[in-house]
Protein backbone atom coordinates (compact mmCIF):
# COMPACT_ATOMS: atom_id res chain seq x y z
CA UNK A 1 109.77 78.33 96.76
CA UNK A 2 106.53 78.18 94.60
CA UNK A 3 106.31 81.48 92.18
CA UNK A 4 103.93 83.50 93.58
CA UNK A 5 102.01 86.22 92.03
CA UNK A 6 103.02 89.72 93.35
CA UNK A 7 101.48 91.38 96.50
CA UNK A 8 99.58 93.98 94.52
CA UNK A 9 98.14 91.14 92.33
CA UNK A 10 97.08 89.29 95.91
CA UNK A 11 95.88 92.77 97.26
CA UNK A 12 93.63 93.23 94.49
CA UNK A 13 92.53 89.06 94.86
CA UNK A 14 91.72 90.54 98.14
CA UNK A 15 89.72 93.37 97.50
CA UNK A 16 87.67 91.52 95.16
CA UNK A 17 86.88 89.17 97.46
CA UNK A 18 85.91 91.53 99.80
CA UNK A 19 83.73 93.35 97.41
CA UNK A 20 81.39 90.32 96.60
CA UNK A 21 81.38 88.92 100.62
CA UNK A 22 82.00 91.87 102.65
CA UNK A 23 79.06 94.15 101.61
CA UNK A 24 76.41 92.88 104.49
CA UNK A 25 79.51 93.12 106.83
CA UNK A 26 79.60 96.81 105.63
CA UNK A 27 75.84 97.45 106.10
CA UNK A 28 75.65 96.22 109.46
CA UNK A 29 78.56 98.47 110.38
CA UNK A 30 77.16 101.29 109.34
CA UNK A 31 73.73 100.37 110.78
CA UNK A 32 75.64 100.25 114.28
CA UNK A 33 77.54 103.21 114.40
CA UNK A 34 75.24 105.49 112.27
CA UNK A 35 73.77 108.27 114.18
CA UNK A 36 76.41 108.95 117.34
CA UNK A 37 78.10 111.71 117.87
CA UNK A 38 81.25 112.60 115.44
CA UNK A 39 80.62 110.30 112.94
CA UNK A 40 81.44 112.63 110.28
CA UNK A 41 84.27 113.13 111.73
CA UNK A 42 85.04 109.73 112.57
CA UNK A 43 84.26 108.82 108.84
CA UNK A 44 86.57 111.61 107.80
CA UNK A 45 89.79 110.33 110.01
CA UNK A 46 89.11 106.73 108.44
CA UNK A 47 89.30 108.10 104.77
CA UNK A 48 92.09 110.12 105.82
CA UNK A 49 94.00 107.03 107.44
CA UNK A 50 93.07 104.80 104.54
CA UNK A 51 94.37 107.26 102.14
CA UNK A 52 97.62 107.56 104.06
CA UNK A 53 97.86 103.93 104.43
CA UNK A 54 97.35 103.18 101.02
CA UNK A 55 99.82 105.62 99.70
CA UNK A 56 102.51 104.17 102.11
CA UNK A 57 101.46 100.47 100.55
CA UNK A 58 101.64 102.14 97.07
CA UNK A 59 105.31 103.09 98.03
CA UNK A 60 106.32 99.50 98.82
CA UNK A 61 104.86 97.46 95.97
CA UNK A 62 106.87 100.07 93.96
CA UNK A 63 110.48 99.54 95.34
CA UNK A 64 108.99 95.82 95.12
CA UNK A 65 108.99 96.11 91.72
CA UNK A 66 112.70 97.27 90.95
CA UNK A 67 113.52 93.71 92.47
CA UNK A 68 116.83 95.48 94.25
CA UNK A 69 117.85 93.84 97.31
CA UNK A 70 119.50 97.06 98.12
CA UNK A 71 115.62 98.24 98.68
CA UNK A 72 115.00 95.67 101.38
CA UNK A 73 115.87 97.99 104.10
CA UNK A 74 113.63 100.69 103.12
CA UNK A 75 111.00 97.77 102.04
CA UNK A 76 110.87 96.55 105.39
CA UNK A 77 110.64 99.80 107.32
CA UNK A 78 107.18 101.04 104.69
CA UNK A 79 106.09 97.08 106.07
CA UNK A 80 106.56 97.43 109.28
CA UNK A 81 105.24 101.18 108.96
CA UNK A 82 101.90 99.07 108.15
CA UNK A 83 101.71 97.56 111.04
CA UNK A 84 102.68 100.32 113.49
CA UNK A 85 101.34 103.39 111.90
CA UNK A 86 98.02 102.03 110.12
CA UNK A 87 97.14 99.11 112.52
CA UNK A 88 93.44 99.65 112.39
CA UNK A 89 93.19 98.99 108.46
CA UNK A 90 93.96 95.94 106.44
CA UNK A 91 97.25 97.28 105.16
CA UNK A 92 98.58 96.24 108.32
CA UNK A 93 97.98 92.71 107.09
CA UNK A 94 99.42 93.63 103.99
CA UNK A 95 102.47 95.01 105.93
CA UNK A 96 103.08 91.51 107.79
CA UNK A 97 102.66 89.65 104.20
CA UNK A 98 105.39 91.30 103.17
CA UNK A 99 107.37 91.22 106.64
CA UNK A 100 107.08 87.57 105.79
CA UNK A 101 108.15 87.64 102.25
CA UNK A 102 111.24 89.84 102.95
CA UNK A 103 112.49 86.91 105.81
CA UNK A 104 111.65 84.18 103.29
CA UNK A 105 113.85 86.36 100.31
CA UNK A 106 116.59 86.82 102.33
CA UNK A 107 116.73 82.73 103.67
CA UNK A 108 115.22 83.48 107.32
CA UNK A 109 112.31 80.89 107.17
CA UNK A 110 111.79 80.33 110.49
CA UNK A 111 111.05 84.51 111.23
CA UNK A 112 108.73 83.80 107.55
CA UNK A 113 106.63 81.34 109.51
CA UNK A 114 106.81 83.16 112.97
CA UNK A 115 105.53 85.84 110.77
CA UNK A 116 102.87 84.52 109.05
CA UNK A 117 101.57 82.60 112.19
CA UNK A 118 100.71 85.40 113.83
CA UNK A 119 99.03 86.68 110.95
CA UNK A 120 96.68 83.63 110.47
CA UNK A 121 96.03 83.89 114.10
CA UNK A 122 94.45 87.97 114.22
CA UNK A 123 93.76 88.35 110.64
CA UNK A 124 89.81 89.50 110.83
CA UNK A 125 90.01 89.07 106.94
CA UNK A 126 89.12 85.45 105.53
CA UNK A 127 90.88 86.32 102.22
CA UNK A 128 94.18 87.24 104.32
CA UNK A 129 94.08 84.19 106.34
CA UNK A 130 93.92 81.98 103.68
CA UNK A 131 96.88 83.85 101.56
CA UNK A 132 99.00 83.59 104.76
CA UNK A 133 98.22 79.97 105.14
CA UNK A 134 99.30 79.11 101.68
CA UNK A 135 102.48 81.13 102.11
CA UNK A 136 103.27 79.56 105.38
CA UNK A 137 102.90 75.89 104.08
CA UNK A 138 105.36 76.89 101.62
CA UNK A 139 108.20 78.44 103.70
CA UNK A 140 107.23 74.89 106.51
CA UNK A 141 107.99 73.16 102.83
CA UNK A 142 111.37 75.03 102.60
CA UNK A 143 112.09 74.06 106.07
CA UNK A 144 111.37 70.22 105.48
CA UNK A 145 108.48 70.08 107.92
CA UNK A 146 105.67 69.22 105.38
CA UNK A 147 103.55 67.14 107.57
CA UNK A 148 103.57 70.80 109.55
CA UNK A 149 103.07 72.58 106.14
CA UNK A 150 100.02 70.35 105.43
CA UNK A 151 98.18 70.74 108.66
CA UNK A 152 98.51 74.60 108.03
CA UNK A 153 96.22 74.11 105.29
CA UNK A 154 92.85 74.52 105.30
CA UNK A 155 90.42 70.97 103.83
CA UNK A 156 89.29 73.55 101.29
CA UNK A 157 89.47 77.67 100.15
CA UNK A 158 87.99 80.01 98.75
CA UNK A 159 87.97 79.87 94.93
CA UNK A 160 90.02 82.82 94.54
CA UNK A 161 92.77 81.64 96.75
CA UNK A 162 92.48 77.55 95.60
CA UNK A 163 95.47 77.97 93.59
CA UNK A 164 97.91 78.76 96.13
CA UNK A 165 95.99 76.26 98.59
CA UNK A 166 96.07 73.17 96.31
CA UNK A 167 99.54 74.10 95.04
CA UNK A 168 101.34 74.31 98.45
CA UNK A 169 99.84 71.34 99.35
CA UNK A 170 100.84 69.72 96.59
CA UNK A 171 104.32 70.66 97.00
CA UNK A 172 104.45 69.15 100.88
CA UNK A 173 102.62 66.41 99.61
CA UNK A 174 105.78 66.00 97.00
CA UNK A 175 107.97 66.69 99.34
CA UNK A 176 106.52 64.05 101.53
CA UNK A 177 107.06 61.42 98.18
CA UNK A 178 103.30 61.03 97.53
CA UNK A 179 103.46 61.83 94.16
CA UNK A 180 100.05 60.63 93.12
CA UNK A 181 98.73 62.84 95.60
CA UNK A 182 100.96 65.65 94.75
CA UNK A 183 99.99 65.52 91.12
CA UNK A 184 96.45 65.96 92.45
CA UNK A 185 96.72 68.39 94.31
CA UNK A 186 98.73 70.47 91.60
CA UNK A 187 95.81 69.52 89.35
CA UNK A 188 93.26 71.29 91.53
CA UNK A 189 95.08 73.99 91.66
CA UNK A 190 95.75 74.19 87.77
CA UNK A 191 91.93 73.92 87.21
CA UNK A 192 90.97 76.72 90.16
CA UNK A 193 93.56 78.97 88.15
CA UNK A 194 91.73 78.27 84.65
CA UNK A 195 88.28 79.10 86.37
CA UNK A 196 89.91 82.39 87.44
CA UNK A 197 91.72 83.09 84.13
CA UNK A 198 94.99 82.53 85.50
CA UNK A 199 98.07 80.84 83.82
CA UNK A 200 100.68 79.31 86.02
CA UNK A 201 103.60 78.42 83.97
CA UNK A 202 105.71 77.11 87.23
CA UNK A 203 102.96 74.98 87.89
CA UNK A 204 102.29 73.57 84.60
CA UNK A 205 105.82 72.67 85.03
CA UNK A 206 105.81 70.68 87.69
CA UNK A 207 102.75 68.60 86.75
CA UNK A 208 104.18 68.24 83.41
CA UNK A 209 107.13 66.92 85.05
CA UNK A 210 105.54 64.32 87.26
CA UNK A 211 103.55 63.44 84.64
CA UNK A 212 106.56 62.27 83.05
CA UNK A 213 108.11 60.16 85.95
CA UNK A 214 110.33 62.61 86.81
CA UNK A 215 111.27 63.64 90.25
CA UNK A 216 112.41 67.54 90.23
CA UNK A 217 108.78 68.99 90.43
């Protein structure tokens, strides 16, 4: 599968995306709510809830850390945790990102992509969406169903998720033996990671390689 950066690295992606586009969406929350009876107390059970919530995410990107496969029970009981426990805050989402990545790790592609469908399909957050769609073109890609893989994709993404975009579709694209295409696609991504300050060495790699001629991208 493509490298992909680390869930906490994508979490914080995530909350800096929400920083600069969900401030209005904040506002006119507030704006609705403000003024009825408990809010304080409503406001107080959130922060509580996203405190425990983010402590129980904490715990997983941790024991993700060690790499240990013999973590991947306890992994997958903190995800699914997230999406019981905390289903009203966007560490559920979270939750079923790594629910997915746990499947794909362990060769179960098909429950990766059941996974991440459903994801795509509730997700209120744009940034989430368009992680999970990236992931699940790459797990269709593992499955051989690029044509499936590339009409997961959306025509275009946000710039902070462009990268993973342009270089799943660039590897069903490969897959699919359009390597002109592929190589374009790879290059978009490349130059969306530059504009974020990103290096992708596995990348680099494989437009190095078709670059070349060669055929193992």
């Amino acid at each position: 599968m493509s490298e992909l950066r680390t869930d906490e690295e994508q979490a914080e992606i995530i909350k800096k995306w929400w920083s600069e586009n969900g401030t209005g969406l904040l506002a006119t929350a507030a704006v609705a709510v403000a003024g009825v009876t408990g809010w304080n107390y409503w406001q107080d059970q959130k922060v509580a809830t996203g405190e425990a919530a983010s402590a129980t995410y904490s715990q997983l990107v941790e024991l993700a850390a060690q790499e240990n496969q013999d973590n991947a029970t306890e992994m997958q009981a903190l995800a699914e945790q997230l999406k019981t426990e905390f289903a009203s805050t966007a560490y559920a989402d979270f939750g079923s990102l790594f629910i997915a990545r746990l499947a794909a790790q362990s060769g179960d592609y098909e429950a990766a992509a059941a996974e991440l469908k459903t994801l795509i399909t509730e997700a209120d957050s744009g940034a989430v969406k368009s992680l999970a769609q990236a992931r699940l073109a790459t797990v269709l890609v593992q499955l051989d169903r690029a044509d499936e893989a590339l009409a997961a994709l959306p025509p275009s993404a946000d710039a902070a998720f462009a990268p993973q975009i342009e270089e799943a579709r660039g590897d069903a694209l490969y897959r699919k033996g359009q390597l002109a295409d592929a190589r374009e696609a790879y290059q978009r991504a490349m130059e969306a990671a530059r504009t974020l300050g990103q290096t992708n060495s596995t990348l680099q790699r494989k437009i190095d390689t078709l670059n070349t001629g060669g055929e193992d991208a």
